[in-house]
N, C-alpha and C. Protein backbone atom coordinates (compact mmCIF):
# COMPACT_ATOMS: atom_id res chain seq x y z
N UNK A 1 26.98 -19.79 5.82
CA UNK A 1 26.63 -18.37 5.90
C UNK A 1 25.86 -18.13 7.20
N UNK A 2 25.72 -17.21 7.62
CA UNK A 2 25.41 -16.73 9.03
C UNK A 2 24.09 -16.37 9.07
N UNK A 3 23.56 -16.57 9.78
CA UNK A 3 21.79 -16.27 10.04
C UNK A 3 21.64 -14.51 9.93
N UNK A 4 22.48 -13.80 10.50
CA UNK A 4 22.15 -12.44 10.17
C UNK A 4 22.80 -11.76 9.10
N UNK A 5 23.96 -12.25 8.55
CA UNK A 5 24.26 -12.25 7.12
C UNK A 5 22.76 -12.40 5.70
N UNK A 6 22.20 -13.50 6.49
CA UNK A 6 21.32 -14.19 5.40
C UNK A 6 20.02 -13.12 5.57
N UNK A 7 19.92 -12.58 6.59
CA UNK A 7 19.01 -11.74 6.66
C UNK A 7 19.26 -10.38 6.30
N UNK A 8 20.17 -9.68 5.94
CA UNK A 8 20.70 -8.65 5.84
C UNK A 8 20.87 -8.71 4.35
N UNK A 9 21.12 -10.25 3.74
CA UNK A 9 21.20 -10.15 2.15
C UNK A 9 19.44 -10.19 1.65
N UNK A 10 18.80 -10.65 2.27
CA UNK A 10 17.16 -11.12 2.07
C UNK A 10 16.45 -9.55 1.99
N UNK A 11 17.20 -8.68 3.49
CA UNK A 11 16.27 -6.96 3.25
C UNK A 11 16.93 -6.45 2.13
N UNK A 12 18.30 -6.56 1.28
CA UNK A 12 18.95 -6.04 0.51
C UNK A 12 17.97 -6.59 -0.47
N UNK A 13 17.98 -7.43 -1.35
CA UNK A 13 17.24 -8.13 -2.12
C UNK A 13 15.69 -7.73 -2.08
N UNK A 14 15.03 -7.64 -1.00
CA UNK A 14 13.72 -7.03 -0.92
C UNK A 14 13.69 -5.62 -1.30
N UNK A 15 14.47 -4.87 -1.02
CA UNK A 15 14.53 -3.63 -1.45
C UNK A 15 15.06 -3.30 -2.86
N UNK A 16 16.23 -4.20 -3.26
CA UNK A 16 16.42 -3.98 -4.70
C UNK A 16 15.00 -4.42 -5.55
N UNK A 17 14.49 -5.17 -5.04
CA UNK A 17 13.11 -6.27 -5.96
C UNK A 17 12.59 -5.19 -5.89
N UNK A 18 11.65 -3.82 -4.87
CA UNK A 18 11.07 -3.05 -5.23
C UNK A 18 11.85 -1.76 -6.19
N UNK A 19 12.91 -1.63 -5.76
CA UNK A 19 13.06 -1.31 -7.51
C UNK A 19 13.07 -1.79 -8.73
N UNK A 20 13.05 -2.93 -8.63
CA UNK A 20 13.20 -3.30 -9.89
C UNK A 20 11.29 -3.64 -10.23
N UNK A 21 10.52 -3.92 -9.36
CA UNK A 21 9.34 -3.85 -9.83
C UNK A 21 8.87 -2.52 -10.20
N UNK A 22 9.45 -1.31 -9.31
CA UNK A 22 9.27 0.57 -9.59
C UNK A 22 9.37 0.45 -10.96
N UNK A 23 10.95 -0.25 -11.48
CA UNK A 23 11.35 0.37 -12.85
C UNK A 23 10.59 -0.20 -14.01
N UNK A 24 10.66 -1.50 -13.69
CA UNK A 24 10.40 -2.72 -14.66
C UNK A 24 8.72 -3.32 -14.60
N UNK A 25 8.13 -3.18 -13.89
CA UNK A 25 6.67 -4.16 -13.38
C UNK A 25 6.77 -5.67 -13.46
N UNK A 26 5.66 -5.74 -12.61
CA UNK A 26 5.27 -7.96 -12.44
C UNK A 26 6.31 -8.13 -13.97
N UNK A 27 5.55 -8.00 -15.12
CA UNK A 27 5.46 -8.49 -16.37
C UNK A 27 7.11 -9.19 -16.42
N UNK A 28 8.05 -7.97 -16.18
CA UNK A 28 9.06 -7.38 -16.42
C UNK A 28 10.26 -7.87 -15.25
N UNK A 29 9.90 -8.45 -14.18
CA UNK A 29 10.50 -8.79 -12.99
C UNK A 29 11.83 -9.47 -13.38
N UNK A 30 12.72 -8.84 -13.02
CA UNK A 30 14.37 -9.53 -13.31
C UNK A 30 14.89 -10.30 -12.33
N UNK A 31 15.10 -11.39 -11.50
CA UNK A 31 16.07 -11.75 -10.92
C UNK A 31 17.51 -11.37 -10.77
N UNK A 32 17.85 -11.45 -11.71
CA UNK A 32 19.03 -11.41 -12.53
C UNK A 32 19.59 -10.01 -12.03
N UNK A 33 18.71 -8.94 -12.53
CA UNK A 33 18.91 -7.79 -12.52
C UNK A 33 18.94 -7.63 -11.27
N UNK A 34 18.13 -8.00 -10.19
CA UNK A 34 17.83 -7.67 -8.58
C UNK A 34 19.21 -8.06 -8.10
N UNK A 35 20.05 -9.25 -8.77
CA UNK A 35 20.91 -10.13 -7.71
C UNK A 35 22.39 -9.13 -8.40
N UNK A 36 22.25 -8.77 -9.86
CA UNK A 36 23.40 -7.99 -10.07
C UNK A 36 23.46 -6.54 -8.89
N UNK A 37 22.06 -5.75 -8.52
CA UNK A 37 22.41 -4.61 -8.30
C UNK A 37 22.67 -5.10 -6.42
N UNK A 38 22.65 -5.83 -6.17
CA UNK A 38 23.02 -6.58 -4.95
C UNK A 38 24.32 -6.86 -5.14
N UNK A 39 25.13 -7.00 -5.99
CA UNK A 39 26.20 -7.80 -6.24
C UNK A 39 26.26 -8.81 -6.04
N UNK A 40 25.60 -9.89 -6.35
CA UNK A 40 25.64 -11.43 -5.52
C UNK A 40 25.14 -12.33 -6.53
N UNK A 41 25.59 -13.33 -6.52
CA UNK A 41 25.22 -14.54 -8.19
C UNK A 41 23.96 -14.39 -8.39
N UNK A 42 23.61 -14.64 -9.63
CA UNK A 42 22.09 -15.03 -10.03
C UNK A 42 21.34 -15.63 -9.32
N UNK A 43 22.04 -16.72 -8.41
CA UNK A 43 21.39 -17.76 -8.27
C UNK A 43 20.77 -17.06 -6.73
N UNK A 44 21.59 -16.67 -6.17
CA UNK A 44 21.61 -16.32 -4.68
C UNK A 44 19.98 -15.38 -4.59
N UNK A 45 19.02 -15.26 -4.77
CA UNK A 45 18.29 -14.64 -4.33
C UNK A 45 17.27 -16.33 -4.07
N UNK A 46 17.44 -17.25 -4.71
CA UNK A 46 16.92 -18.31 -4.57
C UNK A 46 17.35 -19.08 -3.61
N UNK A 47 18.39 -18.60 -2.79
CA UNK A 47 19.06 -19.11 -1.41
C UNK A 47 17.16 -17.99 0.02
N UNK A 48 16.91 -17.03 -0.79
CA UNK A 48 15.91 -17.13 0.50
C UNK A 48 14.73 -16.97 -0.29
N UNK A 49 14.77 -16.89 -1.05
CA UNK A 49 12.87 -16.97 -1.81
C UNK A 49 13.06 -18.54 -3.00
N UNK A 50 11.95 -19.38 -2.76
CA UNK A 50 11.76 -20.36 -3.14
C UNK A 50 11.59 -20.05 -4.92
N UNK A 51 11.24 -18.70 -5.30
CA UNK A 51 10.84 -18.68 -6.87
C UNK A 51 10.34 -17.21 -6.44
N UNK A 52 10.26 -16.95 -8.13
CA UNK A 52 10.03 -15.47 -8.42
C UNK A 52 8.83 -14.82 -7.88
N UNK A 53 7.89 -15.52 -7.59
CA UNK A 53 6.39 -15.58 -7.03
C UNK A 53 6.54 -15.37 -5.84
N UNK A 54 7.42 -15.79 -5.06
CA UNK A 54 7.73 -15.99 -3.76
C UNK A 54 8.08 -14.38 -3.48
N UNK A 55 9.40 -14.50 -3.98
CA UNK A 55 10.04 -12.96 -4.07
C UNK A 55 9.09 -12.05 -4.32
N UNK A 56 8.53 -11.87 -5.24
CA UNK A 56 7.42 -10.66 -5.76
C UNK A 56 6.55 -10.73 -4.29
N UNK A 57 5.57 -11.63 -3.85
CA UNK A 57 4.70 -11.39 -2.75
C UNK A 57 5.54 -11.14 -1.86
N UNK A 58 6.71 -11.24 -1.40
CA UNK A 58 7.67 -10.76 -0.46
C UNK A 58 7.76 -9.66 -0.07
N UNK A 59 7.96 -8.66 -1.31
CA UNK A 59 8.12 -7.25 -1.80
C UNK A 59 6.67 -6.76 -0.96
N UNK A 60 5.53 -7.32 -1.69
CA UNK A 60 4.44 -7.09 -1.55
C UNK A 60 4.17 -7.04 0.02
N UNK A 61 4.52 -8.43 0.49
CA UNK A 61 4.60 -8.10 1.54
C UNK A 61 5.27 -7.50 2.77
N UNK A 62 6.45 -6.75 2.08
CA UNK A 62 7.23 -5.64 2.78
C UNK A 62 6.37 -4.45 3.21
N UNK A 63 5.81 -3.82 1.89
CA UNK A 63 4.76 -2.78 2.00
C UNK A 63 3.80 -2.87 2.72
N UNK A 64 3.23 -3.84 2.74
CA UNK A 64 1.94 -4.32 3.71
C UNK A 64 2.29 -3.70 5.00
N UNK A 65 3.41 -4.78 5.78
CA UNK A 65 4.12 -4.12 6.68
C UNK A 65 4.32 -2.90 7.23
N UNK A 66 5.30 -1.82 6.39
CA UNK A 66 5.12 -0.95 6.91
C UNK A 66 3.86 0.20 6.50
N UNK A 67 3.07 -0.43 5.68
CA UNK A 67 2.09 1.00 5.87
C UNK A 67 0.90 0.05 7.30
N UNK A 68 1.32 -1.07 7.92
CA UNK A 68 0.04 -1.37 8.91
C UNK A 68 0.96 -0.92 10.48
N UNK A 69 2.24 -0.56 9.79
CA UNK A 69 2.70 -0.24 11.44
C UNK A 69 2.27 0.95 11.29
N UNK A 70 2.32 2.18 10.37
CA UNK A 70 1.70 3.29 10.54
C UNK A 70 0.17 3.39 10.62
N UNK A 71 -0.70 2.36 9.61
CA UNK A 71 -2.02 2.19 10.32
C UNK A 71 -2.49 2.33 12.19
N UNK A 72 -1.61 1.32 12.86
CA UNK A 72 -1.83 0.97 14.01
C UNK A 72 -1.55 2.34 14.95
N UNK A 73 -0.53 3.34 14.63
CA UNK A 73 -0.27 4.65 15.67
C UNK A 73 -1.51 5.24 14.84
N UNK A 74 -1.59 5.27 13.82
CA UNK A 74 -3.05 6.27 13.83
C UNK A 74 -4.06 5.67 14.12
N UNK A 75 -4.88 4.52 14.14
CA UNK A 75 -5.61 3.85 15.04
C UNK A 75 -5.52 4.22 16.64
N UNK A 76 -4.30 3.79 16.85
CA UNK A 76 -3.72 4.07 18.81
C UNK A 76 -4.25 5.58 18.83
N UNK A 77 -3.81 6.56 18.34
CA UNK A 77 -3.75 7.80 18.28
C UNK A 77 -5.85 8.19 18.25
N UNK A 78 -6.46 7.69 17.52
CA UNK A 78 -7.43 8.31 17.40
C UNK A 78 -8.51 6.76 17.86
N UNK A 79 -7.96 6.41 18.93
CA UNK A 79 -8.98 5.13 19.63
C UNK A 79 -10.04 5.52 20.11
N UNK A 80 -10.56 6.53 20.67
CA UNK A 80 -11.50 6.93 21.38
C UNK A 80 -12.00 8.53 20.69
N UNK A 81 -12.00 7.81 19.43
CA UNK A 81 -12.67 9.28 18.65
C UNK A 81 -13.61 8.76 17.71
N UNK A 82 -13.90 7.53 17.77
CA UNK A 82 -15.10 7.18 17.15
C UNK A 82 -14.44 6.33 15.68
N UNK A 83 -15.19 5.59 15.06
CA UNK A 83 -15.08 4.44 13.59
C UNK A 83 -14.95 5.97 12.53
N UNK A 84 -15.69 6.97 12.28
CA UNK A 84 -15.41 7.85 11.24
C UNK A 84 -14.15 8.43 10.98
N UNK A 85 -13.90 9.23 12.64
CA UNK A 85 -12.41 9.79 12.77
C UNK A 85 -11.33 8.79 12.50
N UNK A 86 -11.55 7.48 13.17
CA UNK A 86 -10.56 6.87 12.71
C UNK A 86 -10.41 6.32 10.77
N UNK A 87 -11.16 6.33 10.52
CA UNK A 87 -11.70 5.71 8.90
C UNK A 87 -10.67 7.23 8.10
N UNK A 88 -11.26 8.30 8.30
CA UNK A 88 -10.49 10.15 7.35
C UNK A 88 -9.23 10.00 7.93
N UNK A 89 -8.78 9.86 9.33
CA UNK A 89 -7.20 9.98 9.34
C UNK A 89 -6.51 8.79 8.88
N UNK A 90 -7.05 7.41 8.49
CA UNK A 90 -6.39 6.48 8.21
C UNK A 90 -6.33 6.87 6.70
N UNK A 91 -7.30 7.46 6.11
CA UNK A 91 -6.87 7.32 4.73
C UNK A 91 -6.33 8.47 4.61
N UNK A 92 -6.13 9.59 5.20
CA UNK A 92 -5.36 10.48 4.96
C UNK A 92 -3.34 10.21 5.31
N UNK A 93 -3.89 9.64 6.45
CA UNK A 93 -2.11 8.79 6.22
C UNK A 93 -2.07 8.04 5.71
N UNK A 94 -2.79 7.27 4.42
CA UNK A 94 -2.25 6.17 3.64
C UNK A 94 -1.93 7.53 2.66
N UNK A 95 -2.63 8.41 2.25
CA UNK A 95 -1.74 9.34 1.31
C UNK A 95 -0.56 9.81 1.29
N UNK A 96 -0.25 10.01 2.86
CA UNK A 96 0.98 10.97 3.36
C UNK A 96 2.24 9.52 2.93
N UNK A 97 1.67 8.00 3.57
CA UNK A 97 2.46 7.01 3.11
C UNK A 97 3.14 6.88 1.90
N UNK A 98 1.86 7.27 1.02
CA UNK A 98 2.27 6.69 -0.56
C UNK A 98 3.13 8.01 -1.06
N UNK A 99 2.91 9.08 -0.36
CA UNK A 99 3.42 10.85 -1.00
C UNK A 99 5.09 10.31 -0.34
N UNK A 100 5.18 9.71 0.84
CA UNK A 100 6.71 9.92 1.09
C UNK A 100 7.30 8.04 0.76
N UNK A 101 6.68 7.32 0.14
CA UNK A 101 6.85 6.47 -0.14
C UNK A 101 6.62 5.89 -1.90
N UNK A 102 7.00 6.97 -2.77
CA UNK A 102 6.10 7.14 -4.38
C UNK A 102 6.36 5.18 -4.95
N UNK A 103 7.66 5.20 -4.79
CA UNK A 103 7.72 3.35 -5.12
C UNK A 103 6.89 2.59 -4.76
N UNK A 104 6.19 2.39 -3.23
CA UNK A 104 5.26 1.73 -3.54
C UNK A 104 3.57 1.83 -3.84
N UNK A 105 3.43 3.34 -4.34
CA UNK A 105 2.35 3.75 -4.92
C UNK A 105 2.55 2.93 -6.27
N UNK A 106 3.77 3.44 -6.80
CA UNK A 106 4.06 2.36 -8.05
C UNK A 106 3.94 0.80 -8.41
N UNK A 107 4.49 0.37 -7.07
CA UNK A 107 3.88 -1.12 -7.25
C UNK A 107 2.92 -1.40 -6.74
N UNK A 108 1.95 -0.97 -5.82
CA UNK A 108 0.85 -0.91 -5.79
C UNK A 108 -0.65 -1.17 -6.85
N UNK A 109 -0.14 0.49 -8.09
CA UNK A 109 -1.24 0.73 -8.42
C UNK A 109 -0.76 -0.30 -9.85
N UNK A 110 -0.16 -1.31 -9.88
CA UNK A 110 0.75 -2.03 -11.30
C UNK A 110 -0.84 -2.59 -11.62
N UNK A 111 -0.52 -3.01 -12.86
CA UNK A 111 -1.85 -4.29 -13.25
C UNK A 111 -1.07 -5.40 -12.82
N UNK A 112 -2.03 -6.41 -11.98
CA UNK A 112 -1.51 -7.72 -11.55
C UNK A 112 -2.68 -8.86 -12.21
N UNK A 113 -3.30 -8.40 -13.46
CA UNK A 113 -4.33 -9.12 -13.81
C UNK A 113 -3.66 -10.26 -14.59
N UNK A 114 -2.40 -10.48 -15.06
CA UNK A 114 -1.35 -11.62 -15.77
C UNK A 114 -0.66 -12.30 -14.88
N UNK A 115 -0.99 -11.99 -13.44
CA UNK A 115 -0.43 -12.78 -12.15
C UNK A 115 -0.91 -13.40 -11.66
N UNK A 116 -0.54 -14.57 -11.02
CA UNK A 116 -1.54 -15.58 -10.14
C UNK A 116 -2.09 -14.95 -8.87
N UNK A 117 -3.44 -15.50 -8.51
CA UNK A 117 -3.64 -14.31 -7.74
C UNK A 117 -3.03 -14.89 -6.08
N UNK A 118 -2.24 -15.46 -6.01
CA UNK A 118 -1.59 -14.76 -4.54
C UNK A 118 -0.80 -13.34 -4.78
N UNK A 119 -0.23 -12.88 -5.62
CA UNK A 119 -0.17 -11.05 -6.33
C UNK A 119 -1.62 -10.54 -5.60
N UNK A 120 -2.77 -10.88 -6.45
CA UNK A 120 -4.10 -9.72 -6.06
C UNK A 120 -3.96 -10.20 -4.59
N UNK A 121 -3.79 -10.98 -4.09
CA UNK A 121 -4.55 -11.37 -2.67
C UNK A 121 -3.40 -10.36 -1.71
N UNK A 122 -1.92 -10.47 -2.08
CA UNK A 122 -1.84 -9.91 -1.26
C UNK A 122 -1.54 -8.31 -1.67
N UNK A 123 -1.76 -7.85 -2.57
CA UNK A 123 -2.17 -6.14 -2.97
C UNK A 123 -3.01 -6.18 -2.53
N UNK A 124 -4.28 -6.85 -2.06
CA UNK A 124 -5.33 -6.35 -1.49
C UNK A 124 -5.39 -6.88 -0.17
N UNK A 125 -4.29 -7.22 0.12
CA UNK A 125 -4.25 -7.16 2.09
C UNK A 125 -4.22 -5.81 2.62
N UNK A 126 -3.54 -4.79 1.53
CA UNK A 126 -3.58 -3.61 1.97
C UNK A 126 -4.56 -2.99 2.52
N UNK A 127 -5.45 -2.92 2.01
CA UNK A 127 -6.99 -2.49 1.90
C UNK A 127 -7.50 -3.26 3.00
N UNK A 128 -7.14 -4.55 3.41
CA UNK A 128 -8.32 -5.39 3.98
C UNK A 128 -8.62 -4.99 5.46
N UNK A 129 -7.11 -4.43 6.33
CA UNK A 129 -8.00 -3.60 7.45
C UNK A 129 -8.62 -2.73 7.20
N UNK A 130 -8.64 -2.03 6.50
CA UNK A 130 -9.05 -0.36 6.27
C UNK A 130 -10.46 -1.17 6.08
N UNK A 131 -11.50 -1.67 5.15
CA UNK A 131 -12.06 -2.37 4.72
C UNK A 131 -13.06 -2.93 5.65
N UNK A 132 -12.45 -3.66 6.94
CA UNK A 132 -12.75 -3.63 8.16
C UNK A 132 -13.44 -2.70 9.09
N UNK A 133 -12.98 -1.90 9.03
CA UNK A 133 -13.22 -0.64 9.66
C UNK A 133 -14.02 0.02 8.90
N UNK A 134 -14.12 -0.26 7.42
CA UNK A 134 -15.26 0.35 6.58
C UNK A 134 -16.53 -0.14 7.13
N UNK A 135 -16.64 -1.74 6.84
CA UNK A 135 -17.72 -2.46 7.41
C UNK A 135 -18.36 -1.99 8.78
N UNK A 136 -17.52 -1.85 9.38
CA UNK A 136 -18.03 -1.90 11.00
C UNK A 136 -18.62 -0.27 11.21
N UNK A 137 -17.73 0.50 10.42
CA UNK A 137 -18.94 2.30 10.28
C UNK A 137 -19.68 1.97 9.99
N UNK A 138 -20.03 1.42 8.64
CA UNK A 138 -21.34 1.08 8.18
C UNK A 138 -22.52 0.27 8.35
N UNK A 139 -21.97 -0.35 9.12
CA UNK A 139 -23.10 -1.06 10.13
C UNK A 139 -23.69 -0.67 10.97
N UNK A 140 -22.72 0.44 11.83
CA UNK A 140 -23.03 1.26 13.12
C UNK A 140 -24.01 2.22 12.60
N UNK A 141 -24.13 3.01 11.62
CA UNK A 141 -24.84 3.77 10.88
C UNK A 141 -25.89 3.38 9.53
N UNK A 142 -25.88 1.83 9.83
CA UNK A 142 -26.88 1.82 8.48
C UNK A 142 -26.69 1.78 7.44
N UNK A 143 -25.30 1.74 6.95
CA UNK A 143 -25.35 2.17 5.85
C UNK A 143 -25.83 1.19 4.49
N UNK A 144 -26.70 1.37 3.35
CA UNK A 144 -26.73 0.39 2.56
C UNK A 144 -25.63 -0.33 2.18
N UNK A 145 -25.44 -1.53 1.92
CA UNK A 145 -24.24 -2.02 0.85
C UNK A 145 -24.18 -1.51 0.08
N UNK A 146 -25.07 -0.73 -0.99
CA UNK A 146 -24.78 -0.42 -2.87
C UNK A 146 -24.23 1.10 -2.07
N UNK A 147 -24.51 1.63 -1.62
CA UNK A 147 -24.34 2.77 -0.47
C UNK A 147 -22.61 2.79 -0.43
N UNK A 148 -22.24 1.98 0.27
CA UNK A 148 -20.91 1.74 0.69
C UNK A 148 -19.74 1.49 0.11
N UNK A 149 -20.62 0.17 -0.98
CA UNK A 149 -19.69 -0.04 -2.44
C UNK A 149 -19.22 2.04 -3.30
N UNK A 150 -20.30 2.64 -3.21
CA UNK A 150 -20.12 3.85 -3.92
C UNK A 150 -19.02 4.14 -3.10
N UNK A 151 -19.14 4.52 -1.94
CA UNK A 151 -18.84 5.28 -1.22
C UNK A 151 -16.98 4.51 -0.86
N UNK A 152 -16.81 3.63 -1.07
CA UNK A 152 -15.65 3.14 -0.79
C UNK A 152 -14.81 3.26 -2.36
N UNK A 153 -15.09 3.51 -3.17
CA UNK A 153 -14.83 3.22 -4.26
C UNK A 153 -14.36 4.89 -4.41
N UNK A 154 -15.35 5.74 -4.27
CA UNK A 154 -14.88 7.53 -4.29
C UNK A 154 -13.73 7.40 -3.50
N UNK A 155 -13.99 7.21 -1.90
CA UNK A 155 -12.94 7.54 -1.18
C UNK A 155 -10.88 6.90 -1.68
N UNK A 156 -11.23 5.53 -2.11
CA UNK A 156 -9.72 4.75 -3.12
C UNK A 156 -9.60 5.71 -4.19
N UNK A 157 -10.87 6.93 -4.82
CA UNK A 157 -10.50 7.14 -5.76
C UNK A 157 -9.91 8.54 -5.33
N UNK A 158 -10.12 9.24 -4.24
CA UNK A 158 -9.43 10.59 -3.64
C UNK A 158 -7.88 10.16 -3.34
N UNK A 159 -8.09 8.64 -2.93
CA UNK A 159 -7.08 8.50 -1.64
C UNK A 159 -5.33 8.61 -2.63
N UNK A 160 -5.91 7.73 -3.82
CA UNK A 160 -5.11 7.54 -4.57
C UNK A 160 -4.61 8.81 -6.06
N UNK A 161 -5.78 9.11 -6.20
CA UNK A 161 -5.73 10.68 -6.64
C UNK A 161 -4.91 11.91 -6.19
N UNK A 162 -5.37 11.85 -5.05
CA UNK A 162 -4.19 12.95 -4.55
C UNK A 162 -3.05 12.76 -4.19
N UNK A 163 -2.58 10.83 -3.61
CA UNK A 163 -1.27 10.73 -3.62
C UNK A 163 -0.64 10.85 -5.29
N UNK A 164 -1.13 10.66 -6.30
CA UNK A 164 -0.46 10.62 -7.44
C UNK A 164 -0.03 11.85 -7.77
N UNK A 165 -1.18 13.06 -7.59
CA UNK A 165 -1.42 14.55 -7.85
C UNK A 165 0.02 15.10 -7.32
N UNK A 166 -0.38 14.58 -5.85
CA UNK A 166 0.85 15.14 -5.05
C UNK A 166 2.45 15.04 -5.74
N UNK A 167 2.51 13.44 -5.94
CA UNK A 167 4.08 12.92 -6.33
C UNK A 167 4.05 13.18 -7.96
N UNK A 168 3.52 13.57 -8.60
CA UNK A 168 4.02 14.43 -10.27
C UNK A 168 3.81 15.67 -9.90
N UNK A 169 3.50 16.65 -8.74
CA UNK A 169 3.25 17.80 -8.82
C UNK A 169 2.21 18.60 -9.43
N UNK A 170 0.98 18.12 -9.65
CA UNK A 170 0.32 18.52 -10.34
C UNK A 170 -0.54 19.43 -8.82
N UNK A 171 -0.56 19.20 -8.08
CA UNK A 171 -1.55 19.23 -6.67
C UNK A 171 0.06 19.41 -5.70
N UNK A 172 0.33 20.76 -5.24
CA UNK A 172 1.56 21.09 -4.61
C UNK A 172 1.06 20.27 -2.99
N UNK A 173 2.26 19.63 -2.53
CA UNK A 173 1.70 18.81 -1.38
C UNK A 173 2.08 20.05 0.21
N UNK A 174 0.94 20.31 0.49
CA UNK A 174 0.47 21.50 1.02
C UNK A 174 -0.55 20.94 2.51
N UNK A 175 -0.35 21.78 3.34
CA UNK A 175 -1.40 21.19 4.67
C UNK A 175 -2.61 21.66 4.20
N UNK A 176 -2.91 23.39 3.57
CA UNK A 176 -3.89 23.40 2.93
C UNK A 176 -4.39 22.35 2.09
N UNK A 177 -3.74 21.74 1.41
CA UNK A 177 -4.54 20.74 0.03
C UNK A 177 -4.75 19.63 0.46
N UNK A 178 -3.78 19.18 1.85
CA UNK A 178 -4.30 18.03 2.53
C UNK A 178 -5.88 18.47 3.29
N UNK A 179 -6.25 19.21 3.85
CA UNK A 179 -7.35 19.83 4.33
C UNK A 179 -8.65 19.82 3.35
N UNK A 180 -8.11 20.27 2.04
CA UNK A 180 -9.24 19.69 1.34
C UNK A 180 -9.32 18.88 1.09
N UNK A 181 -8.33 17.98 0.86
CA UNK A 181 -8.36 16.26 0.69
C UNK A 181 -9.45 15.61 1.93
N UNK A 182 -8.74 16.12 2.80
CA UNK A 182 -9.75 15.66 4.02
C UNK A 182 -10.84 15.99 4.22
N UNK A 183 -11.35 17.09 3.61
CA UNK A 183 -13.14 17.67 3.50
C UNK A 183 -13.58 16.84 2.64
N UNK A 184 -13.05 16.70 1.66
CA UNK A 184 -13.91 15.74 0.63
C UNK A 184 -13.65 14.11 0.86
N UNK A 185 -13.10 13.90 1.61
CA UNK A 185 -13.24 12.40 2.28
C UNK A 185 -14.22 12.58 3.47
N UNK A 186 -14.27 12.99 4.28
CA UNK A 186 -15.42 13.52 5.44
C UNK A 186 -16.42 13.71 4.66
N UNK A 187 -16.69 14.40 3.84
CA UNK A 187 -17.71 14.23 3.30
C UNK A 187 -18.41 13.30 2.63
N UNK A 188 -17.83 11.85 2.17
CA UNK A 188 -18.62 11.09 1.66
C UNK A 188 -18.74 9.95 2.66
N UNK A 189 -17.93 10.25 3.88
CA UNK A 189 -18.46 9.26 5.50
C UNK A 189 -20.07 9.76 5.79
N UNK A 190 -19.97 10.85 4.81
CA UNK A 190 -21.60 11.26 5.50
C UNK A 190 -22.75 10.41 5.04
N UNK A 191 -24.01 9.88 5.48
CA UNK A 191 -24.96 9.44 5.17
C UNK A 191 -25.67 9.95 3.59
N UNK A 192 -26.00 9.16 2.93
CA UNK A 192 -26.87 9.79 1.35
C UNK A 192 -27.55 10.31 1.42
């Protein structure tokens, strides 16, 4: 088989796996099912992932991927506007990510607490630049740790709030409603 064959069946397979984690979750993960909607033997997804573990952090780490290439233009984009500006537009495009990307809000927000944790480690690579950049505001400004813990914990809880709001429609996805999304994230960059 051909090296770009094998790669072309590997993004097929990565992309069926996030549906089938969308439909099904960790718990629930089919092989079987991934390699039928591929059309290709059972066996064949084990021609590029070593085991199901493998495959799943794969997935995982598809997403990683592209929400850090969109991290990096909004970083590039707002380099010389200071650790805050960059901190509200990064999490405001991880919303816009997850609003035009709802599948992997879905595998995202899964319980991975019945998984070994290379699962948590790498669901929480997501976070770990952003996280970064948390630290380093908060240093520049003082901020307490118990301070920050609050304060990082509200902001995951807007960030992810309004992408959900948005994708069931409960919260019409609006530049206005992004605007308040973004006031009330600016607002808890502010000092206590």
């Amino acid at each position: 088989m051909n090296k770009s064959h094998m790669s072309s069946t590997r993004n097929q397979l990565i992309l069926a796996g996030l549906e089938e984690l969308t439909e099904h979750g960790v718990g629930n993960f089919s092989t079987r099912r991934v390699a039928k909607k591929c059309g290709i033997s059972c066996a064949a997804p084990y021609k590029h992932f070593r085991n199901t573990q493998e495959f799943i952090a794969e997935i995982l780490g598809y997403i990683n991927e592209m929400y850090y290439e969109q991290q990096d233009k909004t970083l590039e984009k707002y380099k010389d506007c200071g650790l805050r500006k960059q901190l509200i537009e990064i999490s405001l495009d991880y919303i816009r990510f997850l609003v035009k990307y709802p599948e992997f809000r879905r595998v995202i927000m899964q319980s991975f607490k019945e998984c070994d944790e290379n699962y948590r480690c790498l669901r929480g690579q997501l976070s770990e630049r952003t996280y970064k950049i948390v630290s380093e505001y908060c240093q520049a400004v003082d901020m307490p740790e118990d301070v920050r813990r609050r304060k990082t914990f509200i902001i995951r809880s807007i960030v992810y709030g309004a992408a959900l709001f948005f994708d069931n429609g409960e919260m019409e996805y609006t530049e206005e409603n992004m605007d308040m999304v973004a006031s009330m994230i600016e607002r808890e960059f502010e000092l206590p």
